[in-house]
Protein backbone atom coordinates (compact mmCIF):
# COMPACT_ATOMS: atom_id res chain seq x y z
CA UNK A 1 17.11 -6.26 29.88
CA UNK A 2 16.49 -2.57 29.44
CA UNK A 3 13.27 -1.04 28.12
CA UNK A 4 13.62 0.73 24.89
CA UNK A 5 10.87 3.69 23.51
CA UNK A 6 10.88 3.63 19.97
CA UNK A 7 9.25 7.01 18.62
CA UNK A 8 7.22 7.86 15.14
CA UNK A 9 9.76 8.99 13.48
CA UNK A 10 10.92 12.31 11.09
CA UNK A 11 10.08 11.21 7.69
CA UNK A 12 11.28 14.18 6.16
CA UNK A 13 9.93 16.59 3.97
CA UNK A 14 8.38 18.71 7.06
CA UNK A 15 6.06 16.12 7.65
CA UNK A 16 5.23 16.79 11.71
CA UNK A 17 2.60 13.98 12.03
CA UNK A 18 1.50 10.76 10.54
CA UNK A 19 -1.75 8.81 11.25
CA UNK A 20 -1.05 5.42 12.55
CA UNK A 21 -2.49 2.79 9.63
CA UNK A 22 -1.93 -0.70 11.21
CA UNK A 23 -0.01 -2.40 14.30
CA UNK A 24 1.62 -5.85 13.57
CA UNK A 25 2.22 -6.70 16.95
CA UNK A 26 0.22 -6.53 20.28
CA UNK A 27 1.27 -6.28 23.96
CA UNK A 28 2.81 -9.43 24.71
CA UNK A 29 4.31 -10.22 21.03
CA UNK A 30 8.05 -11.69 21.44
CA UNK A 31 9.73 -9.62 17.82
CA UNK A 32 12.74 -9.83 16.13
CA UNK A 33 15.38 -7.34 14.83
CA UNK A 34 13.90 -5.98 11.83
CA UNK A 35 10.40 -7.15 11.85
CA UNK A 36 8.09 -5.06 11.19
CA UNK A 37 5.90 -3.15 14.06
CA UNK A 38 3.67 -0.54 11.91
CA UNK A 39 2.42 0.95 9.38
CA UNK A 40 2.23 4.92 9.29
CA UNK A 41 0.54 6.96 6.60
CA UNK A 42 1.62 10.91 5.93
CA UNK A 43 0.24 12.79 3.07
CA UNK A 44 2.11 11.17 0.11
CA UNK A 45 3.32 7.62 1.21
CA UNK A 46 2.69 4.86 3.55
CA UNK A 47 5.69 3.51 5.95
CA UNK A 48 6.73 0.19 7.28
CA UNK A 49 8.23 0.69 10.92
CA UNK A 50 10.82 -2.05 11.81
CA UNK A 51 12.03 -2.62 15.12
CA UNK A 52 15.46 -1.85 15.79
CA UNK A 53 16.22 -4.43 18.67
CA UNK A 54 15.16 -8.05 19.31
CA UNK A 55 12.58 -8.75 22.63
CA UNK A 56 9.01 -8.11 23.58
CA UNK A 57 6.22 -6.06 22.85
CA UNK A 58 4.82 -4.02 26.39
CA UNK A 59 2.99 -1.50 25.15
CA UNK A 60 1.62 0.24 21.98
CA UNK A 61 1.59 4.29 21.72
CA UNK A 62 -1.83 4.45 20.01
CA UNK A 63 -4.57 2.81 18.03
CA UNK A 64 -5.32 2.37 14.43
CA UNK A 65 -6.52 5.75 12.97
CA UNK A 66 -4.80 8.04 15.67
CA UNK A 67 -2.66 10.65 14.43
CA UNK A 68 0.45 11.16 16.31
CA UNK A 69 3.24 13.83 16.20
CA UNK A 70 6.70 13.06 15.39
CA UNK A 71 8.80 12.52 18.03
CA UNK A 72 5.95 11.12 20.12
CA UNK A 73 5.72 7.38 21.57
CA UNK A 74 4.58 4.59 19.10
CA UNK A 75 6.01 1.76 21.29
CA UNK A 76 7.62 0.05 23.74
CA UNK A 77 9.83 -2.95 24.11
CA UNK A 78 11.44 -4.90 26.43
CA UNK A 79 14.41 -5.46 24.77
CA UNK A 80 16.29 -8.78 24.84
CA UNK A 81 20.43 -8.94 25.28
CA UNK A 82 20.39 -10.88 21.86
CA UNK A 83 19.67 -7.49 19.35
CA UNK A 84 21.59 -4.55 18.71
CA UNK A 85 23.61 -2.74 21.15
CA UNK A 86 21.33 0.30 22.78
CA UNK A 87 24.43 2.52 21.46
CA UNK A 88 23.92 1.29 17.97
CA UNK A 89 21.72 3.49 15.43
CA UNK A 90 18.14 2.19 14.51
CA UNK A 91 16.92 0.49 11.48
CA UNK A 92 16.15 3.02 8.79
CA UNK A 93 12.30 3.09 7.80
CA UNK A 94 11.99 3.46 4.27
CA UNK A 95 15.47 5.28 3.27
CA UNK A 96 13.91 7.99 5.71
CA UNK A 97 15.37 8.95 8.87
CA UNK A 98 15.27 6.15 11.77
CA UNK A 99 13.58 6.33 14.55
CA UNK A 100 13.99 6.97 17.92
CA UNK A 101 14.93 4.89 20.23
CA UNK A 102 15.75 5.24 23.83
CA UNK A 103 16.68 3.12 26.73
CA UNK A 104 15.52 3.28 29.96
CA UNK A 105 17.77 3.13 33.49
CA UNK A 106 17.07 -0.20 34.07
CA UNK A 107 20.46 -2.08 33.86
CA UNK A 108 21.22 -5.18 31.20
CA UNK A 109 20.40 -8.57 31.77
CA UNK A 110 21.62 -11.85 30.73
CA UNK A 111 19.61 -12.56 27.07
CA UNK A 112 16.96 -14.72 27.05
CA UNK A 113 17.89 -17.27 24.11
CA UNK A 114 14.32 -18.91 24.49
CA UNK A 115 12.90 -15.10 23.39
CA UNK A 116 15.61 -14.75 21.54
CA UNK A 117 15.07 -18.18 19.29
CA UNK A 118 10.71 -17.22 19.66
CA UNK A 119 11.62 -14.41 18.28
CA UNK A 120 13.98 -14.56 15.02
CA UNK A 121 11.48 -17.34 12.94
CA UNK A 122 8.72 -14.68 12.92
CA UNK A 123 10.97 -12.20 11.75
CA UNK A 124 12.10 -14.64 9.06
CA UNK A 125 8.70 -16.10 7.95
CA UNK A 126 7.10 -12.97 7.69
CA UNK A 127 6.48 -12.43 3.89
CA UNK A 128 7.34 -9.25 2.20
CA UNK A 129 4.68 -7.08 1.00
CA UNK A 130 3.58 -3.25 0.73
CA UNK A 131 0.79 -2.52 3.27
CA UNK A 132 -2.00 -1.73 1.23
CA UNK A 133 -1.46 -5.91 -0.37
CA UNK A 134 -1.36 -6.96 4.07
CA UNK A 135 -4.52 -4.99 3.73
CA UNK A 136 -6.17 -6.78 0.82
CA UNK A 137 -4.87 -10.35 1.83
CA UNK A 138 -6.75 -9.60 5.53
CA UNK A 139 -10.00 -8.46 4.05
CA UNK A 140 -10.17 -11.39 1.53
CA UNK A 141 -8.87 -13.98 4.93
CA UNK A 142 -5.83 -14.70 2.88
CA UNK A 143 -1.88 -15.89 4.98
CA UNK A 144 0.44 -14.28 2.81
CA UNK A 145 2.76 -16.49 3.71
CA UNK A 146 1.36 -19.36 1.84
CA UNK A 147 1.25 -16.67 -1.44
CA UNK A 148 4.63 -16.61 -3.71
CA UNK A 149 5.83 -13.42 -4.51
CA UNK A 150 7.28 -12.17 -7.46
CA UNK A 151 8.65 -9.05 -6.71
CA UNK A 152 12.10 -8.39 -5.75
CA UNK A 153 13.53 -10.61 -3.21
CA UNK A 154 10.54 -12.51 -3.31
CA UNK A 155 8.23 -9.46 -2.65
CA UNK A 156 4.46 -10.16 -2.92
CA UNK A 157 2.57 -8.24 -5.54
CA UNK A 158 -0.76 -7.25 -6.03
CA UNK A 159 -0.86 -9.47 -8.95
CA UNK A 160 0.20 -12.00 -6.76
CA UNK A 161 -2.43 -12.30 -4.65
CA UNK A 162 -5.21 -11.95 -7.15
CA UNK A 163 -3.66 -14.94 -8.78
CA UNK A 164 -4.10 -16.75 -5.62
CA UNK A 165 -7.19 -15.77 -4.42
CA UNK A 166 -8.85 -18.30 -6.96
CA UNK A 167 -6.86 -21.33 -5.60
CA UNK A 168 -7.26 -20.62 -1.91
CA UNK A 169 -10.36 -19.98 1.11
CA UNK A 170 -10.89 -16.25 1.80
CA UNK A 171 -12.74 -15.32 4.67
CA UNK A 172 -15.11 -12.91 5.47
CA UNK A 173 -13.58 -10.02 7.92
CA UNK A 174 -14.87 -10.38 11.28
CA UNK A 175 -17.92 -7.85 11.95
CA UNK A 176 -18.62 -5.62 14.95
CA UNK A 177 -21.43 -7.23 16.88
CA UNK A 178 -24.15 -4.50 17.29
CA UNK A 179 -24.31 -1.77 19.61
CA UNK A 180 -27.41 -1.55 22.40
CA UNK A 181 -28.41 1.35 21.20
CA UNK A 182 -29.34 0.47 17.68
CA UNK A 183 -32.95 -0.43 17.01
CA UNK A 184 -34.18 -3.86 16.47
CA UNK A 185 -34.59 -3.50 12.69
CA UNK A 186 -31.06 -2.58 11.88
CA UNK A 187 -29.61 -6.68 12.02
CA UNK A 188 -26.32 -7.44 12.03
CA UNK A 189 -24.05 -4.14 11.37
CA UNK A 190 -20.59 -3.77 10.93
CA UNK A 191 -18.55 -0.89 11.94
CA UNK A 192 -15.81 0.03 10.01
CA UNK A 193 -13.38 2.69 10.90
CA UNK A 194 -12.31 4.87 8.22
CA UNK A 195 -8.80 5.00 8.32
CA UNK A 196 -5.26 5.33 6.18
CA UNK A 197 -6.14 6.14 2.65
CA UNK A 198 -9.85 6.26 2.56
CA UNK A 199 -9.49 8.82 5.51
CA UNK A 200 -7.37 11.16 3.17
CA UNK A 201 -9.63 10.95 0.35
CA UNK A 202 -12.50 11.97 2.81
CA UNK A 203 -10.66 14.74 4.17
CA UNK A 204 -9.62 15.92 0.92
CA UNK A 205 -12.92 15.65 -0.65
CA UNK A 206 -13.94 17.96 2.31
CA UNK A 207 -11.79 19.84 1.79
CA UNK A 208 -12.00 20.33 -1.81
CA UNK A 209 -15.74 21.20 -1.34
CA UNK A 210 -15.18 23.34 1.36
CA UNK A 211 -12.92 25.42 0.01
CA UNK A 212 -14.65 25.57 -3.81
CA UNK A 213 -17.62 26.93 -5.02
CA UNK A 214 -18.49 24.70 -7.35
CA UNK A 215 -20.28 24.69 -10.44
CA UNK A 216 -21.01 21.45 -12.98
CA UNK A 217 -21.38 22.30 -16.92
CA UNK A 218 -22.68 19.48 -18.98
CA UNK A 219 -22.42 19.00 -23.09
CA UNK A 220 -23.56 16.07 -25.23
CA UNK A 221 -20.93 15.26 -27.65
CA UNK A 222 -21.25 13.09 -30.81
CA UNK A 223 -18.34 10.80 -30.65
CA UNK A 224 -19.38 8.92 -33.60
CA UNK A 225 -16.42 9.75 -35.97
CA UNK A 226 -13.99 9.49 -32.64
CA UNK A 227 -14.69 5.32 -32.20
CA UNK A 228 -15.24 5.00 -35.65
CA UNK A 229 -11.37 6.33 -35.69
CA UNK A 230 -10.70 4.74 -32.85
CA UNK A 231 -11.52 1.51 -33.99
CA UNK A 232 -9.80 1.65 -36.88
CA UNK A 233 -6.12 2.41 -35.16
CA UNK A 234 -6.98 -0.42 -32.79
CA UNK A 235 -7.45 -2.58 -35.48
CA UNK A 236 -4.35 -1.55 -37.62
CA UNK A 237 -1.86 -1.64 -34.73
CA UNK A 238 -3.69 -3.35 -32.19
CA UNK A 239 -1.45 -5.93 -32.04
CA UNK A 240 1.91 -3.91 -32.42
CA UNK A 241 0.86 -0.46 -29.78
CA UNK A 242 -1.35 -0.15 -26.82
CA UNK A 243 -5.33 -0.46 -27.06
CA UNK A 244 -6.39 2.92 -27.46
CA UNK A 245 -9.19 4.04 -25.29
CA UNK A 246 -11.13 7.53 -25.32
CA UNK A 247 -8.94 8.41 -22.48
CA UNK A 248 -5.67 9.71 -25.07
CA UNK A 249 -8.15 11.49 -27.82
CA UNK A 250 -10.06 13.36 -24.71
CA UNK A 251 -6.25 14.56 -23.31
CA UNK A 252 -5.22 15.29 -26.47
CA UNK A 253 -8.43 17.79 -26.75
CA UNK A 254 -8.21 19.25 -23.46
CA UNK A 255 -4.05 20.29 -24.65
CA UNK A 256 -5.59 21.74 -27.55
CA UNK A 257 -8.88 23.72 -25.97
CA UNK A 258 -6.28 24.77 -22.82
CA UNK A 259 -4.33 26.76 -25.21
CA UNK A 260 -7.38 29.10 -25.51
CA UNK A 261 -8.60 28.60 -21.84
CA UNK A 262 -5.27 29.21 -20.22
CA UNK A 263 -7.02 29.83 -16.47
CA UNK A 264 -8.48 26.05 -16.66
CA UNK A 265 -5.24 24.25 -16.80
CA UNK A 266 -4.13 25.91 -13.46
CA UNK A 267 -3.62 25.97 -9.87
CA UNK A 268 -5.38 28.55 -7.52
CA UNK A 269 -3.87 29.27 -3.73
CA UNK A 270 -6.49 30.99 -2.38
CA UNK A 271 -4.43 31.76 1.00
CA UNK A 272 -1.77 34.23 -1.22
CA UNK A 273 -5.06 34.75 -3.58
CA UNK A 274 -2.62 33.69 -6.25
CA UNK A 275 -3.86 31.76 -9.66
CA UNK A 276 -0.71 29.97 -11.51
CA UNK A 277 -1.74 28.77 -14.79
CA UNK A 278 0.47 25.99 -16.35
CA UNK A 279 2.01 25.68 -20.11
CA UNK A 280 3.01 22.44 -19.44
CA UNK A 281 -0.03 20.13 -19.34
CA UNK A 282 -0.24 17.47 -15.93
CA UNK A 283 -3.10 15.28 -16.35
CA UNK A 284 -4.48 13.65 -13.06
CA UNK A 285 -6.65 10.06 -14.29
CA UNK A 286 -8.92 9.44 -11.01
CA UNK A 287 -8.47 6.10 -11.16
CA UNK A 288 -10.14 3.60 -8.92
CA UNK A 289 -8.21 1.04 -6.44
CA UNK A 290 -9.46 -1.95 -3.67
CA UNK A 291 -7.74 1.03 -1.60
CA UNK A 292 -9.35 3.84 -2.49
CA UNK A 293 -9.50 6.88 -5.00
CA UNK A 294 -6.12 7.56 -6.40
CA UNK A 295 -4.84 10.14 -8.80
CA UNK A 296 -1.61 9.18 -10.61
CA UNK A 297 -0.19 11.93 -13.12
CA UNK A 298 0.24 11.68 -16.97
CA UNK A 299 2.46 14.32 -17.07
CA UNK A 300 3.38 16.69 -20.21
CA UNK A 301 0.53 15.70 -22.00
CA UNK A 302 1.51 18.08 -24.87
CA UNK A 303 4.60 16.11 -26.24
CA UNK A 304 2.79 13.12 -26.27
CA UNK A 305 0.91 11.35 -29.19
CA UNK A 306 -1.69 9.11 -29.08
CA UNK A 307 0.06 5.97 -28.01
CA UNK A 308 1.98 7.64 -26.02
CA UNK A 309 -0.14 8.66 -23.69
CA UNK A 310 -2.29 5.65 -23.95
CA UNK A 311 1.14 3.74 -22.69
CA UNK A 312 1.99 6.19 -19.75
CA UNK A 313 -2.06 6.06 -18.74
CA UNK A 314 -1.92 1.90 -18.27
CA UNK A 315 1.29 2.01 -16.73
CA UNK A 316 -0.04 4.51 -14.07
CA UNK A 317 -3.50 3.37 -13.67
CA UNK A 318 -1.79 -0.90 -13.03
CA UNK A 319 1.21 0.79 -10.81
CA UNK A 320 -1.87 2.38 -8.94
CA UNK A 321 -4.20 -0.46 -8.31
CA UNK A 322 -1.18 -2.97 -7.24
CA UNK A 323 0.13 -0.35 -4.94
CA UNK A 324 3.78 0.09 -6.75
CA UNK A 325 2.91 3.68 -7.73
CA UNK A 326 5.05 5.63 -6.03
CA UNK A 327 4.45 9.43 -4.63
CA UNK A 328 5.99 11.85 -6.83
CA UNK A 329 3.35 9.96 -9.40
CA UNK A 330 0.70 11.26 -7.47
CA UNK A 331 1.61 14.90 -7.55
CA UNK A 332 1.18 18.38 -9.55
CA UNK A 333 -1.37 17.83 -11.53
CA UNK A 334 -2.90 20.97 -13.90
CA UNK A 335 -6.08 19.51 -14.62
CA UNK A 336 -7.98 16.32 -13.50
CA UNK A 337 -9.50 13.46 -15.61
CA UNK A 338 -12.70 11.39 -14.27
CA UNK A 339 -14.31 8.67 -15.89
CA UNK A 340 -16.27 5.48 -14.80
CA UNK A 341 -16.10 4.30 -18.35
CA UNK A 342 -19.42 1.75 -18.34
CA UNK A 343 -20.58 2.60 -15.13
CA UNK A 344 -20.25 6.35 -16.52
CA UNK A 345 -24.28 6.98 -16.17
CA UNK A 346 -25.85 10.25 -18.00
CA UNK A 347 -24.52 13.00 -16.01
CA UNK A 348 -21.62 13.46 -12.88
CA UNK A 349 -21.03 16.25 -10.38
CA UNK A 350 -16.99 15.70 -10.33
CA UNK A 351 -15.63 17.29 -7.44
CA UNK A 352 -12.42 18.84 -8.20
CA UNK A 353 -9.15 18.07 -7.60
CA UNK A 354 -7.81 20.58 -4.79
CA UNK A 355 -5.74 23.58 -5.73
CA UNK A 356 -6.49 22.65 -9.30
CA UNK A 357 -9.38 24.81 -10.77
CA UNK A 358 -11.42 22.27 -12.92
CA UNK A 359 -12.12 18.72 -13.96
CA UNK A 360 -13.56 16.97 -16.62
CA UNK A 361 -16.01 14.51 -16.21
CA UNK A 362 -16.45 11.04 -19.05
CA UNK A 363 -20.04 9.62 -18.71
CA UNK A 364 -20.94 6.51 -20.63
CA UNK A 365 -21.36 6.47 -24.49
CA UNK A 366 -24.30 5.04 -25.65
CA UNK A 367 -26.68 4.68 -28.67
CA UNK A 368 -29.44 7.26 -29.16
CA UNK A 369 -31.61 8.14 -32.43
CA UNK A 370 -30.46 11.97 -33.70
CA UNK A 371 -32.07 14.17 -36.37
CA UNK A 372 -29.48 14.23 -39.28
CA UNK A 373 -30.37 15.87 -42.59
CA UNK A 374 -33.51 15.46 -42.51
CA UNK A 375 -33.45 12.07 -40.92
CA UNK A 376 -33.30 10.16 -37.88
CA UNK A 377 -29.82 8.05 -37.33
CA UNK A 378 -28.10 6.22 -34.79
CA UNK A 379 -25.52 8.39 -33.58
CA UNK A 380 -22.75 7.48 -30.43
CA UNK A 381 -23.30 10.10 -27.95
CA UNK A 382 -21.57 10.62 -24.48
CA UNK A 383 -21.80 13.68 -22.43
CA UNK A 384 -18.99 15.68 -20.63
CA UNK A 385 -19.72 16.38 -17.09
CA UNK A 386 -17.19 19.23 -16.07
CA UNK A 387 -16.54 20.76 -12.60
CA UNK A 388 -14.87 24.40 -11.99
CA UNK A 389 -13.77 26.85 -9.14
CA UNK A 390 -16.45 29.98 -9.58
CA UNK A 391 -13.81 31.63 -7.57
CA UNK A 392 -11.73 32.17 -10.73
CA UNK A 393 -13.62 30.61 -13.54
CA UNK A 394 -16.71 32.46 -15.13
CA UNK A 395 -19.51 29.98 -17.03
CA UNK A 396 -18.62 31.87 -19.88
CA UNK A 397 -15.10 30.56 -20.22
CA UNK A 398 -16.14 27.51 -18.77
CA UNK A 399 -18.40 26.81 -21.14
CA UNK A 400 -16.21 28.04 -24.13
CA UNK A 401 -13.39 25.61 -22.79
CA UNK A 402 -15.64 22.82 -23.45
CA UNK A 403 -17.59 23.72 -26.27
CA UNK A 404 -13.51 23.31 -27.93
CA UNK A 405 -13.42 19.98 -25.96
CA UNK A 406 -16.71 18.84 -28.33
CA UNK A 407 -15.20 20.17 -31.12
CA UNK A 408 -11.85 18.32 -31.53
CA UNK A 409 -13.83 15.17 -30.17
CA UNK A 410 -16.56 15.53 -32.78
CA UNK A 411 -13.72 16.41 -35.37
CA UNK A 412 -10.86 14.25 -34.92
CA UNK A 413 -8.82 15.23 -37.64
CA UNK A 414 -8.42 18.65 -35.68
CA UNK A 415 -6.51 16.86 -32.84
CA UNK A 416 -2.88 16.85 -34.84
CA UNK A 417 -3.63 18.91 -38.04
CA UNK A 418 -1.06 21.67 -36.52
């Protein structure tokens, strides 16, 4: 038997570290060709590590949340005569380059066919499934082995295990038992690392505010003839197109009212103290996930109609929350969408969308009595809660790029009568 140190890997793309997301295996775990040892997390994807040779587990190169440098050591095995010759290139991980793997001095030994058989069934039984659904399935206590997938080659979805969930016990993730230090009227605490996505969006939120002066306009806009629209569309193709939401009538506005605010659909670099301002319109949607905050991309928003974009929004927003969207999705955006649609509240303080230069903010619509004529009537009013880069951005144009956002919205025949 010869020791073998497998290394993180060169993803590509100049990527020169990754933070370490999840270990399937411990010290002491007998692994098959194949199987899968970790998860690894760079700035646009998450990657499944598979071992390259058959034996056992000695010793892991880091824990969960670490970030380690390519080339550096993520494990070590004691590999087993049965797997693939130490000559023999690695596994690839992910159509990416393979990793490293080197053996040590120590000279062969007969295999072990009790490791060897210990090993292979765990390879085998282990069900196939994206990390951020192993993720889910631990927090809700759920063996994705006993879930069917759906997927290709029997892949487990996202929408597979929310269909089991129902039918089976989930568990309650085991809690950290509290520390001496904390005082007797804290209880029972849990700490819980923050790790793999939710660690990006943190340290891109930081960033984001770190880098931008911000500054949060707010508008009231009537939206009354916009549902009353809406509504109707809904109910004369409803069955044939998409359900229209807001979301493709508020895009639609913000292609018209960037025409005429050219420096809000744009990216600033504020290392070269460059601003590039976009024709073509990218729309991010902050959308919300069991993961974390993710920003999929409607992209050329200006050759799209209504149901169009409608379409392309659902299919983003369901590829994001079952973890199938896939990176160049999430990338090079113009301009950011944010909305909590029910849950929208009054007034937001978005945080934008880092190197883009603004975003616009949907708060909940809701019924309130307005002076018409004379009169008081029931009106559908929503505010717009827009952030924007001082840096670049004056509260003049600022506010003239979304007093043409309330506009089109309060006008909707203005949003195609070109």
């Amino acid at each position: 038997m010869g020791v073998h140190v497998i290394k993180v890997p060169d993803i590509g793309e100049g990527i020169a570290e990754v933070e370490l997301v999840a270990w399937h295996v411990k010290p002491g775990d007998l692994i098959a060709e194949d199987q899968a040892l970790a998860d690894v997390m760079t700035d646009k994807a998450t990657v499944e590590i598979p071992s390259p040779v058959t034996g056992r587990v000695l010793a892991l190169g880091g824990e969960v949340g670490q970030v380690l440098a390519v080339g550096s050591e993520l494990i070590r095995i004691e590999r087993d005569g049965a797997g693939r010759p130490a000559a023999e290139p690695a596994a690839s991980v992910a159509a990416a380059s393979a990793p490293v793997v080197e053996r040590s001095a120590a000279s062969p030994a007969a295999p072990s066919a009790r490791m060897a058989e210990s090993a292979q069934p765990a390879a085998r039984d282990r069900p196939i499934a994206s990390p951020a659904v192993r993720a889910r399935a631990w927090e809700l206590g759920v063996d994705l082995k006993h879930v069917p997938g759906s997927g290709p080659a029997g892949r487990i979805m996202r929408a597979d295990l929310d269909g089991y969930v129902p039918s089976g016990a989930a568990r309650t993730p085991p809690q950290a038992p509290p520390t001496a230090h904390e005082p007797s009227w804290a209880g029972t605490t849990r700490a819980v690392k923050i790790v793999g996505l939710r660690r990006k969006i943190a340290q891109k939120m930081q960033e984001s505010k770190r880098r931008i002066p911000h500054y949060t306009y707010v508008e009231e806009v009537d939206v009354s003839p916009l549902e009353a629209l809406r509504s109707q569309l809904n109910a004369r193709w409803g069955e044939q197109r998409v359900h229209l939401t807001l979301l493709p009538f508020l895009i639609r506005a913000i292609v018209l009212a960037v025409r005429e605010s050219p420096q809000v659909n744009a990216r600033f670099d504020d290392e070269t103290g460059v601003l590039t301002q976009y024709e073509a319109v990218h729309v991010g949607i902050a959308t919300q996930t069991d993961e974390g905050l993710m920003v999929p991309v409607l992209r050329d928003a200006q050759a799209r109609d209504l149901w169009s974009s409608a379409t392309e929004v659902a299919r983003l927003a369901q590829a994001a929350r079952s973890g199938t969207v896939v990176r160049d999705e999430l990338a090079g955006s113009t301009i950011t969408i944010t909305s909590l649609g029910r849950l929208g509240g009054i007034m937001s303080t978005p945080v934008i969308n880092h190197p883009e230069v603004a975003i616009v903010g949907v708060n909940r619509i809701a019924v309130r009595p307005v002076m018409m004529d004379g009169a008081v009537a029931a009106r559908q009013l929503m505010n717009l809660s827009s952030s924007f880069d001082h840096r670049v951005i004056d509260g003049a144009h600022a506010a003239e790029f979304v007093q043409r956002l309330r506009r089109h919205l309060e006008d909707p025949a203005t949003l195609y009568a070109e």
